[in-house]
C-alpha atoms as a PDB file:
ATOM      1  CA  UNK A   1      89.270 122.551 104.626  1.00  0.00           C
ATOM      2  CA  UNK A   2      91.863 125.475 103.790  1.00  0.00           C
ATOM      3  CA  UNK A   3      93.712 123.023 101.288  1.00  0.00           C
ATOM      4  CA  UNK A   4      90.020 122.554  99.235  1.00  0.00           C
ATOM      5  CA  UNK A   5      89.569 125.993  99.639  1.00  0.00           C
ATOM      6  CA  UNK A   6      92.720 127.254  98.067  1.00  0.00           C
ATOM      7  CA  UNK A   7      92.867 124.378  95.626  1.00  0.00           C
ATOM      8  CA  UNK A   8      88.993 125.734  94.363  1.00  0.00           C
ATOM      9  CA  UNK A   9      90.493 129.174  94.089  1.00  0.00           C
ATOM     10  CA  UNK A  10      93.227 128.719  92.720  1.00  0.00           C
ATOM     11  CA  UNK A  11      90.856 126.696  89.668  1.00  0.00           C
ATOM     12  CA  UNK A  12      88.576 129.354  89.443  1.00  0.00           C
ATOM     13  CA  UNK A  13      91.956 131.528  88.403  1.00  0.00           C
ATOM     14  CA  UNK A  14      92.533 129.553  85.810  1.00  0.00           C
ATOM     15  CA  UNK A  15      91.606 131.085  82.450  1.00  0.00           C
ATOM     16  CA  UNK A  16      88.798 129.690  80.001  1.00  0.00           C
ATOM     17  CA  UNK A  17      90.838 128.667  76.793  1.00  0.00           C
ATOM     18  CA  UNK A  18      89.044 128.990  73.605  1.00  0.00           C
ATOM     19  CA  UNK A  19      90.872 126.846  70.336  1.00  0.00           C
ATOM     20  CA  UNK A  20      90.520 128.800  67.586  1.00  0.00           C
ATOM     21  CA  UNK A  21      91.128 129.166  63.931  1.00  0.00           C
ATOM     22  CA  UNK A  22      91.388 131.961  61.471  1.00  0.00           C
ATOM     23  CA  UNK A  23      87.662 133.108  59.593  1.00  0.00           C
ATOM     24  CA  UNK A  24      88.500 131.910  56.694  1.00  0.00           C
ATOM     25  CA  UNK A  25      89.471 128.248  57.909  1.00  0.00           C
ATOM     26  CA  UNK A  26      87.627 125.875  56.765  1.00  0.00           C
ATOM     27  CA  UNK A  27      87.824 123.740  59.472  1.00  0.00           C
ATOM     28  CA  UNK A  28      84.689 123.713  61.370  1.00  0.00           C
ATOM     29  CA  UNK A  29      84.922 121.584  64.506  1.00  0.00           C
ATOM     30  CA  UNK A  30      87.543 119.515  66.449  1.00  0.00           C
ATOM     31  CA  UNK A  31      87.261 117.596  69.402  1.00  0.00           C
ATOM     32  CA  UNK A  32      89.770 117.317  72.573  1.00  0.00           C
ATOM     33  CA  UNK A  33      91.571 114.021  71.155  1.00  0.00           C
ATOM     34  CA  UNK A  34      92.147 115.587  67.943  1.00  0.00           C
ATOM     35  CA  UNK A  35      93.651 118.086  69.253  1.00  0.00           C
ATOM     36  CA  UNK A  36      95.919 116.014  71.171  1.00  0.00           C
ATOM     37  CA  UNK A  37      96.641 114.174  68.134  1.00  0.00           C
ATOM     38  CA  UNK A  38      97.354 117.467  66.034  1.00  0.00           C
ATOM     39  CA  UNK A  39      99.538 119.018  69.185  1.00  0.00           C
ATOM     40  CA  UNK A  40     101.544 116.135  69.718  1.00  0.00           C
ATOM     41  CA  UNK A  41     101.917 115.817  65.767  1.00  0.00           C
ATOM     42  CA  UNK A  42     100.914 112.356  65.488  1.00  0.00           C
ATOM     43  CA  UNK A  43      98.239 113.731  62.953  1.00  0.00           C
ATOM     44  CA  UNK A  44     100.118 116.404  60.711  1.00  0.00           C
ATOM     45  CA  UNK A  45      97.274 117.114  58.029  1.00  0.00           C
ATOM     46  CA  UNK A  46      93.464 118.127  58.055  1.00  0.00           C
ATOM     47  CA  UNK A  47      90.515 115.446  56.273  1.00  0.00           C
ATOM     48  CA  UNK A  48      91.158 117.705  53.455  1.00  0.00           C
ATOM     49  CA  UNK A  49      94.941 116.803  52.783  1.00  0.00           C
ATOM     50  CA  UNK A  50      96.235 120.007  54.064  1.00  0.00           C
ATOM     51  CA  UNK A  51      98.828 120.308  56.391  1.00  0.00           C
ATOM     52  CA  UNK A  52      98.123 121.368  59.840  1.00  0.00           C
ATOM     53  CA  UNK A  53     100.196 124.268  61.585  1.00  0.00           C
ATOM     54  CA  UNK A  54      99.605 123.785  64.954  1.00  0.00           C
ATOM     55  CA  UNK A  55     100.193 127.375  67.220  1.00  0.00           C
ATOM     56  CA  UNK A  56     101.650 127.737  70.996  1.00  0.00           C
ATOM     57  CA  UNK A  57     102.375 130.057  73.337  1.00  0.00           C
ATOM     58  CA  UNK A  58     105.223 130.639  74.959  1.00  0.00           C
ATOM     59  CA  UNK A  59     105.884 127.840  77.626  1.00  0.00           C
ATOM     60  CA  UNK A  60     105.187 130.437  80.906  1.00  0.00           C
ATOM     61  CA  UNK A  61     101.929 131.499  79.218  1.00  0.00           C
ATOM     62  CA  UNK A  62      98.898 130.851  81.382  1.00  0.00           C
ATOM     63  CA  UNK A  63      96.716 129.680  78.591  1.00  0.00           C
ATOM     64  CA  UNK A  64      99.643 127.521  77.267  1.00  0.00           C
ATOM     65  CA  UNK A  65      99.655 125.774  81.289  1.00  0.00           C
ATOM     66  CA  UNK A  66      95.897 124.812  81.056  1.00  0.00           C
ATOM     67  CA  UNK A  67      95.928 123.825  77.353  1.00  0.00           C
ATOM     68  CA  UNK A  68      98.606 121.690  77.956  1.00  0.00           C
ATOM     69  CA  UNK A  69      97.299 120.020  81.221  1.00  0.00           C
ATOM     70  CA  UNK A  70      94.015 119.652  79.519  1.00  0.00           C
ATOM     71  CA  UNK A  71      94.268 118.422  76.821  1.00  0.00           C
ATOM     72  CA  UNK A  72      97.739 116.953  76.555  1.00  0.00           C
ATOM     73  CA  UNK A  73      97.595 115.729  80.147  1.00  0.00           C
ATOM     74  CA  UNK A  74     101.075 117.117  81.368  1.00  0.00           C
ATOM     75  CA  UNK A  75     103.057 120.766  81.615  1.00  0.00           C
ATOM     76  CA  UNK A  76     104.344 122.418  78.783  1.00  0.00           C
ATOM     77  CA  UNK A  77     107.827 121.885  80.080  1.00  0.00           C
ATOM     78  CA  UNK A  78     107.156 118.206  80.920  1.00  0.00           C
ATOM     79  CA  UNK A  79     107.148 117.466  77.287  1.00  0.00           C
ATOM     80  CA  UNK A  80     110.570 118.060  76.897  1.00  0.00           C
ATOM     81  CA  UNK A  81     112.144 114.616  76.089  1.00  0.00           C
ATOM     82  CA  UNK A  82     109.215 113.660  73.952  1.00  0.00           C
ATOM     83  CA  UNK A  83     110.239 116.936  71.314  1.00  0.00           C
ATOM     84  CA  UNK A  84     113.703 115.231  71.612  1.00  0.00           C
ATOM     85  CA  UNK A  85     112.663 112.548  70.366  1.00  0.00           C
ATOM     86  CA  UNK A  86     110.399 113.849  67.793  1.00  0.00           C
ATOM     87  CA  UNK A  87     113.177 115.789  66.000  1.00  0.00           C
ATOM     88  CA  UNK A  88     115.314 112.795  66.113  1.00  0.00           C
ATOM     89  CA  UNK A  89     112.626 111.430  63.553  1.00  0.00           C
ATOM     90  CA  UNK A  90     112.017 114.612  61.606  1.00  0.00           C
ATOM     91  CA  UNK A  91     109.044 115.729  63.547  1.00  0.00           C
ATOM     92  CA  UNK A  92     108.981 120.165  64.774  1.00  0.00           C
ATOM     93  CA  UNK A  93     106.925 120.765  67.595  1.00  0.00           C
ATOM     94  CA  UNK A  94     104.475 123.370  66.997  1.00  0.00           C
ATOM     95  CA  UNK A  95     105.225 126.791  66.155  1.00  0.00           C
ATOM     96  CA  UNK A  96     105.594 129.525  69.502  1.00  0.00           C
ATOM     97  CA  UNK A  97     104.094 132.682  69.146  1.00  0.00           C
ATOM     98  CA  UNK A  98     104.989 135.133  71.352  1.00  0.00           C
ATOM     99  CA  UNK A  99     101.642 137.040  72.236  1.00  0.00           C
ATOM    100  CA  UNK A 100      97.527 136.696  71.567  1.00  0.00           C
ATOM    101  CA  UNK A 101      97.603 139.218  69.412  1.00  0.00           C
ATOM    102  CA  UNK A 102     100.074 137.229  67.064  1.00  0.00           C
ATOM    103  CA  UNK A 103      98.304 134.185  67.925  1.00  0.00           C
ATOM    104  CA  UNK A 104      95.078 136.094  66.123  1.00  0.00           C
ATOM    105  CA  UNK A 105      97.143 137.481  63.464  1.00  0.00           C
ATOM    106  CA  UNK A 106      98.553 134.460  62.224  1.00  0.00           C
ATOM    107  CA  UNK A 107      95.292 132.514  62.078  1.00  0.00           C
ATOM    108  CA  UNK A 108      93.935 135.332  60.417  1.00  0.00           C
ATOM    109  CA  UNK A 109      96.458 134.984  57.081  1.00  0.00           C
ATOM    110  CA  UNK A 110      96.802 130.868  57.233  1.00  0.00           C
ATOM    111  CA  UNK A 111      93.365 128.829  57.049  1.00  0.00           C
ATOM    112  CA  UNK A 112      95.391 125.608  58.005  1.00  0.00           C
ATOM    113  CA  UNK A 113      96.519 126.824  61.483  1.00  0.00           C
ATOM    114  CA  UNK A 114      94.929 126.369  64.848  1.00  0.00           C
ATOM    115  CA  UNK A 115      95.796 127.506  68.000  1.00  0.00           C
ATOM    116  CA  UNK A 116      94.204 128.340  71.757  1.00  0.00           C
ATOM    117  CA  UNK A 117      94.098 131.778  73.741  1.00  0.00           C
ATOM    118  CA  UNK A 118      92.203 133.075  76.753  1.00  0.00           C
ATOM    119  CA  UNK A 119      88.646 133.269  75.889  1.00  0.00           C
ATOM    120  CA  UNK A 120      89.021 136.922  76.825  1.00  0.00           C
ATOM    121  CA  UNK A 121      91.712 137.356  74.608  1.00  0.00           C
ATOM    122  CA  UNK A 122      89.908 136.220  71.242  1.00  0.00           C
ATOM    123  CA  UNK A 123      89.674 138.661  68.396  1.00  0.00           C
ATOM    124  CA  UNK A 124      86.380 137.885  66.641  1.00  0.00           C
ATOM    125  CA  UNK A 125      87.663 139.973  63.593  1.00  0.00           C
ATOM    126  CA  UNK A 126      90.222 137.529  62.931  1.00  0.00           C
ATOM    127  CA  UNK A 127      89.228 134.390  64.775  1.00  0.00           C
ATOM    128  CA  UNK A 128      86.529 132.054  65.304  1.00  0.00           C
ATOM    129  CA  UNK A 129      86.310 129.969  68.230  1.00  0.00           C
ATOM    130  CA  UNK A 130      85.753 126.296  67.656  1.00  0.00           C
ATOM    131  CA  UNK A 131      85.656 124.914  71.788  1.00  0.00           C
ATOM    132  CA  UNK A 132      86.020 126.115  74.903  1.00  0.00           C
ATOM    133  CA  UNK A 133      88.107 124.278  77.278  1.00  0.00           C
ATOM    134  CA  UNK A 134      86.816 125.078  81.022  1.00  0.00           C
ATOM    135  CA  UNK A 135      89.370 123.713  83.547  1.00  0.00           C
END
């Protein structure tokens, strides 16, 4: 009974994680297996042609921990060997941004890039969300 407890606590911790893009994007939706697509950088470019920039936080990041388990179904650190592999062939993981404020500043000067952040931590000036991931 304590385990179930702590284990529904311990969920209810866990932030809501909002993708988002800058207000000018013109991307308009995107659904949980695109985004695994995009993150893993299997897909590298929107319908549109352009190229995707895909945004992370840094690997300790909270956000970055449920994002990751989410939606790409393992810990950011877990995903080490499969970068290794991926710049064997040519392939960057996704850019790191240090904080949610650079996460929102960033999106807010390139209309191709996408990214995730606490729900509490959106800026609506500069982003707009496109899902909410609740854990």
């Amino acid at each position: 009974m304590l385990a179930l407890l702590a284990t529904a606590r311990a969920r209810a911790a866990e932030p809501e994680i909002a993708v988002v893009v800058g207000r000018d994007s013109p991307v308009t939706e995107v659904t949980p297996d695109t985004l695994r697509e995009l993150y893993l950088r299997r897909r590298r470019v929107w319908p549109d042609g352009s190229r995707v920039i895909t945004v992370n936080l840094p690997v300790d990041a909270p956000a970055r921990q449920v994002f990751s388990k989410e939606i790409l179904g393992r810990a950011p650190r877990d995903l080490s060997g499969y970068w290794n592999r991926r710049w064997f062939e040519g392939i960057r993981p996704p850019l790191v941004l240090q904080t949610p404020a650079a996460v929102c500043a960033y999106l807010a000067v390139e209309p191709t890039a996408i990214g995730y952040l606490d729900l509490n931590d959106v800026d609506p000036e500069r982003c707009r969300v496109l899902l909410v991931l609740n854990p």
